[in-house]
Protein backbone atom coordinates (compact mmCIF):
# COMPACT_ATOMS: atom_id res chain seq x y z
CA UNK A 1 18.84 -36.40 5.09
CA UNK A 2 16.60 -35.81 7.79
CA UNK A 3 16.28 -32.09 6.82
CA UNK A 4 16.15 -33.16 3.37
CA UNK A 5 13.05 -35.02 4.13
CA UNK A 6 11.07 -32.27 5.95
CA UNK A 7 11.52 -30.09 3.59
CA UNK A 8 10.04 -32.50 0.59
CA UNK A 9 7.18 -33.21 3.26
CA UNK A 10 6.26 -29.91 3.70
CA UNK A 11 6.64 -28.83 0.47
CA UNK A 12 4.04 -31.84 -1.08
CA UNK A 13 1.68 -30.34 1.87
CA UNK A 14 1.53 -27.09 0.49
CA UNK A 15 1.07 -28.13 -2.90
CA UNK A 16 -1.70 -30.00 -1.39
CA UNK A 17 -3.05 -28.22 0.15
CA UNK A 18 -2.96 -25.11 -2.72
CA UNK A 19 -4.54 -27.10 -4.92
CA UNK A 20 -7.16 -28.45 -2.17
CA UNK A 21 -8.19 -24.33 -2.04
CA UNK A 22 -7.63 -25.20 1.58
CA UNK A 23 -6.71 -21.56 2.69
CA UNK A 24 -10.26 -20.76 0.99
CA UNK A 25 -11.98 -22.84 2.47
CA UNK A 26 -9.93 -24.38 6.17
CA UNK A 27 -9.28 -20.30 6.77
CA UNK A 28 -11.28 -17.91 4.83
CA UNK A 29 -14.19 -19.60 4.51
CA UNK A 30 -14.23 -20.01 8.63
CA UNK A 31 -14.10 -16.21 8.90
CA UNK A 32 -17.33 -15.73 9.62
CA UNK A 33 -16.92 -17.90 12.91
CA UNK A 34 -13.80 -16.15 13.67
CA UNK A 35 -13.90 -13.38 17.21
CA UNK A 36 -11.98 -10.95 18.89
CA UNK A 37 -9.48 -12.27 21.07
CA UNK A 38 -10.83 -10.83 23.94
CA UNK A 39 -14.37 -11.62 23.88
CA UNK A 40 -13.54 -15.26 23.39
CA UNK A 41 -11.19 -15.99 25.71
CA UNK A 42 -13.99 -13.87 28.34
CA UNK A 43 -16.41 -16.36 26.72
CA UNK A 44 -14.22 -19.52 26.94
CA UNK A 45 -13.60 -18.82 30.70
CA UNK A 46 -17.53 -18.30 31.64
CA UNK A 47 -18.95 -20.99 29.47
CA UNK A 48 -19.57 -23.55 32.70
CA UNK A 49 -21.82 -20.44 34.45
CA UNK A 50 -23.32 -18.82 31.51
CA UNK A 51 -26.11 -19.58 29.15
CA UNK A 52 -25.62 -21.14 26.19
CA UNK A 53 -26.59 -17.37 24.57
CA UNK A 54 -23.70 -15.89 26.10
CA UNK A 55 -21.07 -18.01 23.56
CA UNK A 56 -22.86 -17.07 20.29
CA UNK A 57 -21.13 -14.68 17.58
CA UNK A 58 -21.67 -11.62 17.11
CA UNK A 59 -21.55 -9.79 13.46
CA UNK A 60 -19.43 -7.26 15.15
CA UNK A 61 -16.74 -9.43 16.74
CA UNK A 62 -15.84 -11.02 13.19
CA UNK A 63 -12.81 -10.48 11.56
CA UNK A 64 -12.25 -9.55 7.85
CA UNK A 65 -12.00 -12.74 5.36
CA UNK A 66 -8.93 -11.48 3.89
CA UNK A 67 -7.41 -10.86 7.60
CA UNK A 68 -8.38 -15.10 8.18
CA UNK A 69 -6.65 -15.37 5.15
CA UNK A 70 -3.51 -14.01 6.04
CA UNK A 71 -3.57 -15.10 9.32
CA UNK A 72 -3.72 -18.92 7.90
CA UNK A 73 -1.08 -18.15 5.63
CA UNK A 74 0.83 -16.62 8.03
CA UNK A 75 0.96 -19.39 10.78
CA UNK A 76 2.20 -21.93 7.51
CA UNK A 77 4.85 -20.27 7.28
CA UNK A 78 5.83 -20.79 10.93
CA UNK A 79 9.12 -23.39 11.31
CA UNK A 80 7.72 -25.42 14.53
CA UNK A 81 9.96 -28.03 13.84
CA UNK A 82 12.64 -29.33 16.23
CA UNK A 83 16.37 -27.18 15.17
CA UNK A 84 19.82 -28.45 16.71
CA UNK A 85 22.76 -26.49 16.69
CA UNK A 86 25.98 -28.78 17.06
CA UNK A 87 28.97 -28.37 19.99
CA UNK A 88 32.20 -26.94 17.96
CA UNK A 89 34.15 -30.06 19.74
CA UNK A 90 37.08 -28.60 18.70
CA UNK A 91 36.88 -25.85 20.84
CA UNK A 92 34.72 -27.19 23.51
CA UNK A 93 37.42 -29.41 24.72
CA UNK A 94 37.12 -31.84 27.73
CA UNK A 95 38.91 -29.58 29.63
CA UNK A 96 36.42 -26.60 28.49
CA UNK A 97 33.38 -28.79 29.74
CA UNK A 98 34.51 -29.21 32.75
CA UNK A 99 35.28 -25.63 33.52
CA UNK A 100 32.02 -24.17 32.26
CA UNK A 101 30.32 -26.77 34.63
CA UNK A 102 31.94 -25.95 37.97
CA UNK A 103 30.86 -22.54 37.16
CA UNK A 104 27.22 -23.22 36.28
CA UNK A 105 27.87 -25.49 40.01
CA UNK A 106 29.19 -22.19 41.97
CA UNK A 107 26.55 -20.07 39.76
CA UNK A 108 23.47 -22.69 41.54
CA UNK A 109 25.21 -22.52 45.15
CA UNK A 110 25.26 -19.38 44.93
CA UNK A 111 28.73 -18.48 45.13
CA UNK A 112 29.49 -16.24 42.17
CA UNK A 113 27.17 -13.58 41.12
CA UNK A 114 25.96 -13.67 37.06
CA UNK A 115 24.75 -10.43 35.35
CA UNK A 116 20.61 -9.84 34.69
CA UNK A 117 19.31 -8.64 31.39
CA UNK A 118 19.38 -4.82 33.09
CA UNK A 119 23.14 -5.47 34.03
CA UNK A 120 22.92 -5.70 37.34
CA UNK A 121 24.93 -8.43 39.49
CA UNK A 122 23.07 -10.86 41.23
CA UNK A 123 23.16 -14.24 42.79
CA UNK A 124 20.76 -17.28 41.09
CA UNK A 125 18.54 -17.35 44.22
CA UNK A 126 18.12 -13.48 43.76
CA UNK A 127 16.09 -13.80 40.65
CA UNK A 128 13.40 -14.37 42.22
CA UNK A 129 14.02 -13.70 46.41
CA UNK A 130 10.23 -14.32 47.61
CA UNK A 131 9.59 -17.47 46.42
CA UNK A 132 13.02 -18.71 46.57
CA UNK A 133 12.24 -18.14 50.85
CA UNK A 134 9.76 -20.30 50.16
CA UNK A 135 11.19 -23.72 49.96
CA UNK A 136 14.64 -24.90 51.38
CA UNK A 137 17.06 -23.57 48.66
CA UNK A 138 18.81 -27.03 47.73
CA UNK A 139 15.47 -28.18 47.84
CA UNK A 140 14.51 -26.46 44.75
CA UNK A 141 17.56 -26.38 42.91
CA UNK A 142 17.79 -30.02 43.60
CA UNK A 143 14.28 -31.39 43.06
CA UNK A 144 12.38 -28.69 41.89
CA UNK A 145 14.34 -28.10 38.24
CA UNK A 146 15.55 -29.86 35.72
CA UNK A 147 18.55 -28.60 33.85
CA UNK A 148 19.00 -28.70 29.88
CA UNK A 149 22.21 -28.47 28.43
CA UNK A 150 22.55 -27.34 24.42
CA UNK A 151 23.44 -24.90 22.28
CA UNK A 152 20.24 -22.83 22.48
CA UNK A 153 21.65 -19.58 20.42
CA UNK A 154 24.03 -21.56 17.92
CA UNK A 155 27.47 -20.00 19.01
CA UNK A 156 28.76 -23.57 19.15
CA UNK A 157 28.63 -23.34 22.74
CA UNK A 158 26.34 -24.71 25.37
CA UNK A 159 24.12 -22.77 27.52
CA UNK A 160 22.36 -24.65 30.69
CA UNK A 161 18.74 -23.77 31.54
CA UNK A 162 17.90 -24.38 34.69
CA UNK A 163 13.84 -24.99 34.44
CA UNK A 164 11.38 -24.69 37.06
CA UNK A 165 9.13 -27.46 35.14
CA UNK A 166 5.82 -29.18 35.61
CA UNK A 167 4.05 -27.79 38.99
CA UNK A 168 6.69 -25.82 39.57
CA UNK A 169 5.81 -22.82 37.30
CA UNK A 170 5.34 -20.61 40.64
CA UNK A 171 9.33 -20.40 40.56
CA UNK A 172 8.57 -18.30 36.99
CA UNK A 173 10.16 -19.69 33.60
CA UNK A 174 13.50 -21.08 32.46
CA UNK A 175 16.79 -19.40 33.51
CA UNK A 176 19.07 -19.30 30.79
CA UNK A 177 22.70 -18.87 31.58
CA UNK A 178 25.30 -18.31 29.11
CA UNK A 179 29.18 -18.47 30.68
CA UNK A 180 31.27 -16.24 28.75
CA UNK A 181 34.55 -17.84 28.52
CA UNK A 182 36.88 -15.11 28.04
CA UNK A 183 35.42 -12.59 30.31
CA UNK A 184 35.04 -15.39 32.93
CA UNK A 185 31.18 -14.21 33.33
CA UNK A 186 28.02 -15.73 33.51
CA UNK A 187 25.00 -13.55 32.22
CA UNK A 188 21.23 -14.81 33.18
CA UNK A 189 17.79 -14.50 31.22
CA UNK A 190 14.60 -15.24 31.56
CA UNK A 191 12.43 -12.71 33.00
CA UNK A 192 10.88 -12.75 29.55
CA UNK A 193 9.59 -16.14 29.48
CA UNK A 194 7.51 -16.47 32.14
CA UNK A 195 5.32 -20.20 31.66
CA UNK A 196 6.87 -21.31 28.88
CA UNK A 197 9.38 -24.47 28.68
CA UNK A 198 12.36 -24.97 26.58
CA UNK A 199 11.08 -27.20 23.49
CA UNK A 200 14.72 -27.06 21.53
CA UNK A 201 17.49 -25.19 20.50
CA UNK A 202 15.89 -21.43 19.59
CA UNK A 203 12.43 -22.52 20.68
CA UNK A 204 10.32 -22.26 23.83
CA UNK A 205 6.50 -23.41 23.89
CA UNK A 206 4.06 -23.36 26.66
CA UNK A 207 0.42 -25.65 27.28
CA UNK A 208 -1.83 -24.65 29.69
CA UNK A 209 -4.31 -26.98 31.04
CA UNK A 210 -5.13 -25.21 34.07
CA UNK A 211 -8.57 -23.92 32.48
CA UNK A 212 -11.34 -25.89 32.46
CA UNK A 213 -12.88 -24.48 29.57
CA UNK A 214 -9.89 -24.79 27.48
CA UNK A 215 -6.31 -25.66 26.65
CA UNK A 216 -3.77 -22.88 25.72
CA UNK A 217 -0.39 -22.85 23.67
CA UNK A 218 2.21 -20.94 23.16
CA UNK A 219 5.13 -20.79 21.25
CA UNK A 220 8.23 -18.44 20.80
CA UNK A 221 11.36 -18.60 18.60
CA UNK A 222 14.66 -16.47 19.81
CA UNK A 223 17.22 -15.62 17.62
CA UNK A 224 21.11 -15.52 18.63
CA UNK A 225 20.91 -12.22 20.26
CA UNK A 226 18.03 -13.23 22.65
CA UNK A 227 15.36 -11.53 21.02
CA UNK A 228 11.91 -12.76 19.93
CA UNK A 229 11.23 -13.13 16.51
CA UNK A 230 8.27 -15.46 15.97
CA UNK A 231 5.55 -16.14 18.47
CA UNK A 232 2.04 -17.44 18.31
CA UNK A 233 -0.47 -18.38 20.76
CA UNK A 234 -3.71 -20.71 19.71
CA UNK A 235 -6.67 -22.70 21.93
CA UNK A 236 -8.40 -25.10 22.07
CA UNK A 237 -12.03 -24.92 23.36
CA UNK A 238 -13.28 -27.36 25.26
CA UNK A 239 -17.25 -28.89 24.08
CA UNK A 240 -19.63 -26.79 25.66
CA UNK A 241 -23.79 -27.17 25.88
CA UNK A 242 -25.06 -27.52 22.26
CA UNK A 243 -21.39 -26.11 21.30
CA UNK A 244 -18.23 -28.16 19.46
CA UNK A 245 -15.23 -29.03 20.12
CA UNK A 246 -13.49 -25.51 18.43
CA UNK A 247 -10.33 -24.36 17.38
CA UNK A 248 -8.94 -20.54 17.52
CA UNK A 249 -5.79 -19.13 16.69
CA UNK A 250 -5.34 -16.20 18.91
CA UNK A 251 -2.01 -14.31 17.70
CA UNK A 252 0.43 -14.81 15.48
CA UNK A 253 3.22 -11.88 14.80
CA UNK A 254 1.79 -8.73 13.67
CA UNK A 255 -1.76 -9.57 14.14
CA UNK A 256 -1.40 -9.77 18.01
CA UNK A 257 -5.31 -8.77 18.71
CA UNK A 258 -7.23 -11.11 16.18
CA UNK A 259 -8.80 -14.37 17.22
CA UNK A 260 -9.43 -16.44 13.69
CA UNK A 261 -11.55 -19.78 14.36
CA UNK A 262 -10.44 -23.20 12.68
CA UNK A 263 -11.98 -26.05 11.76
CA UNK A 264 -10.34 -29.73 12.94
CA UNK A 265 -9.17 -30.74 9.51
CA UNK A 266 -7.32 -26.98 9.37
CA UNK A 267 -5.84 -27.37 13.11
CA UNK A 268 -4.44 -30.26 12.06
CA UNK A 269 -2.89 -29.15 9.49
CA UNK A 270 -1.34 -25.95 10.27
CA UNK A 271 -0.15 -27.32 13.96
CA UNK A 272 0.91 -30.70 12.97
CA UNK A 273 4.44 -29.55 13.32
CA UNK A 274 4.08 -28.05 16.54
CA UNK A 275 2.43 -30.89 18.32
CA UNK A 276 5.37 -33.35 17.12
CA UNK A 277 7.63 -31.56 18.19
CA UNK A 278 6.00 -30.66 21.76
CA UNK A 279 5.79 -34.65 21.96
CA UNK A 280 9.67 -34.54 21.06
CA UNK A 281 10.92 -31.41 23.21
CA UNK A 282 14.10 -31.33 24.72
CA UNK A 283 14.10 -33.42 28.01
CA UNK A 284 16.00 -32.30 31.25
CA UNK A 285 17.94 -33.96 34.32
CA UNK A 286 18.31 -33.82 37.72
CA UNK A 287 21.16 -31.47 39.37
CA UNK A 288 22.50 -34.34 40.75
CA UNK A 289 22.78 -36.12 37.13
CA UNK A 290 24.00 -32.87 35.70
CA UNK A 291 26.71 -33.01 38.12
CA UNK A 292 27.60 -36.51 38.64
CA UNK A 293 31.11 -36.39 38.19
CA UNK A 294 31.65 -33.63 40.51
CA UNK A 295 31.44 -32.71 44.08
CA UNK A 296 28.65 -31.13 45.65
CA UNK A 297 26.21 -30.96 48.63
């Protein structure tokens, strides 16, 4: 039902918004405020020591209408919404749970080695050996992640990310590790996702408010076989001088290198999906909550 009901909301939207001539006028029609990625971000980052002149568009930086266009359409086709994948309970048994979590436990401690995405064999702390030194080691697995546990690539099986959230990010991004039952092995990713944060089965996201000038987003689907297959990254530009409040999508699949400007009612719109479910991500727990019913230091 719940499905059922996204679907008919979306769908009235885009009728909506079709008849509305919103990608005319929300998109297209904001083409001619649209800018290279590059020379907006370098102007988003400088706006607090540059003159107000230094923001202004340029004819040359503007993108084709018909590339806005797409781009718009592009983005509403996007699925942000929050996916689940269910547990096959009749294979994940009681017994099964308990097994895969003594060796996500021994995996954390350190006392089994898991396989990289190159193939080597490593240890957990390994993945990242300098700033592991750092900090005491049950330090940071302790109090330093969180740990989600879901099926993230909808085998019917869970995976645990271990998730250096919040401050943390210096520790790099989420660890996935998938136990494979049958060859008794535990293989590791993550390299790839550097900042971002689980938001649900499939789906990481990332928002940056370490800028002052503005907050960035990110937002990447995986498919079963770990490999990206939708990813988009927008802004949001904080009010500068004589300057708005502004808007930019700044990549979205095959148009990687061209920044399209929104206005708020478009934003809105197009990202209303995201920004519930950011607000409804998957939440993770403590290793010692993760572990509760089973002994460790």
């Amino acid at each position: 039902m719940e499905i059922f009901v996204r679907n008919i909301r979306r769908l009235a939207r885009y009728f909506f918004l079709v008849f509305a001539g919103f990608l005319l006028t929300g998109c297209a029609g904001r083409a001619q405020q649209a800018v290279s990625a590059s020379e907006e971000v370098k102007n988003a980052e400088s706006h607090e020591t540059e003159s107000p002149e230094s923001v202004k568009m340029e004819p040359d930086d503007m993108v084709e209408e018909k590339t806005a266009e797409l781009v718009c359409e592009r983005l509403w086709a996007v699925d942000f919404t929050i996916k689940e994948y269910p547990i096959n309970e009749e294979l994940y048994t009681e017994e099964l749970d308990r097994e895969y979590k003594e060796v996500f436990l021994q995996v954390l401690l350190n006392q089994t080695l898991i396989q990289n995405e190159d193939g080597q064999e490593i240890y957990f702390a390994d993945i990242d050996p300098k700033e592991m030194s750092d900090v005491d080691y049950m330090t940071i697995i302790k109090e330093l992640f969180v740990y989600c546990y879901l099926d993230f690539d909808g085998d019917g099986f869970p995976e645990l990310i271990a998730d250096p959230r919040g401050a943390y990010v210096r520790f790099g991004g989420p660890r996935i590790l998938k136990y494979d039952r049958n060859s008794k092995k535990v293989f590791v990713d993550g390299y790839r996702f550097m900042k971002y944060r689980p938001l649900c089965a499939g789906k990481f996201y990332y928002e940056d408010r370490g800028g002052a000038s503005a907050i960035r987003y990110g937002y990447q689907e995986i498919d079963s076989q770990g490999n990206v297959v939708e990813e988009v990254t927008f802004q949001l530009v904080h009010p500068v001088y004589e300057y708005p409040e502004r808007y930019f999508i700044d990549s979205i699949g095959e148009f990687e290198h061209v920044t399209v400007e929104l206005d708020k009612e478009s934003w809105d719109e197009l990202l209303h999906d995201f920004f519930e479910a950011k607000d409804n991500a998957v939440q993770g727990i403590t290793f010692d909550e993760f572990f509760s019913d089973m002994e460790h230091p």
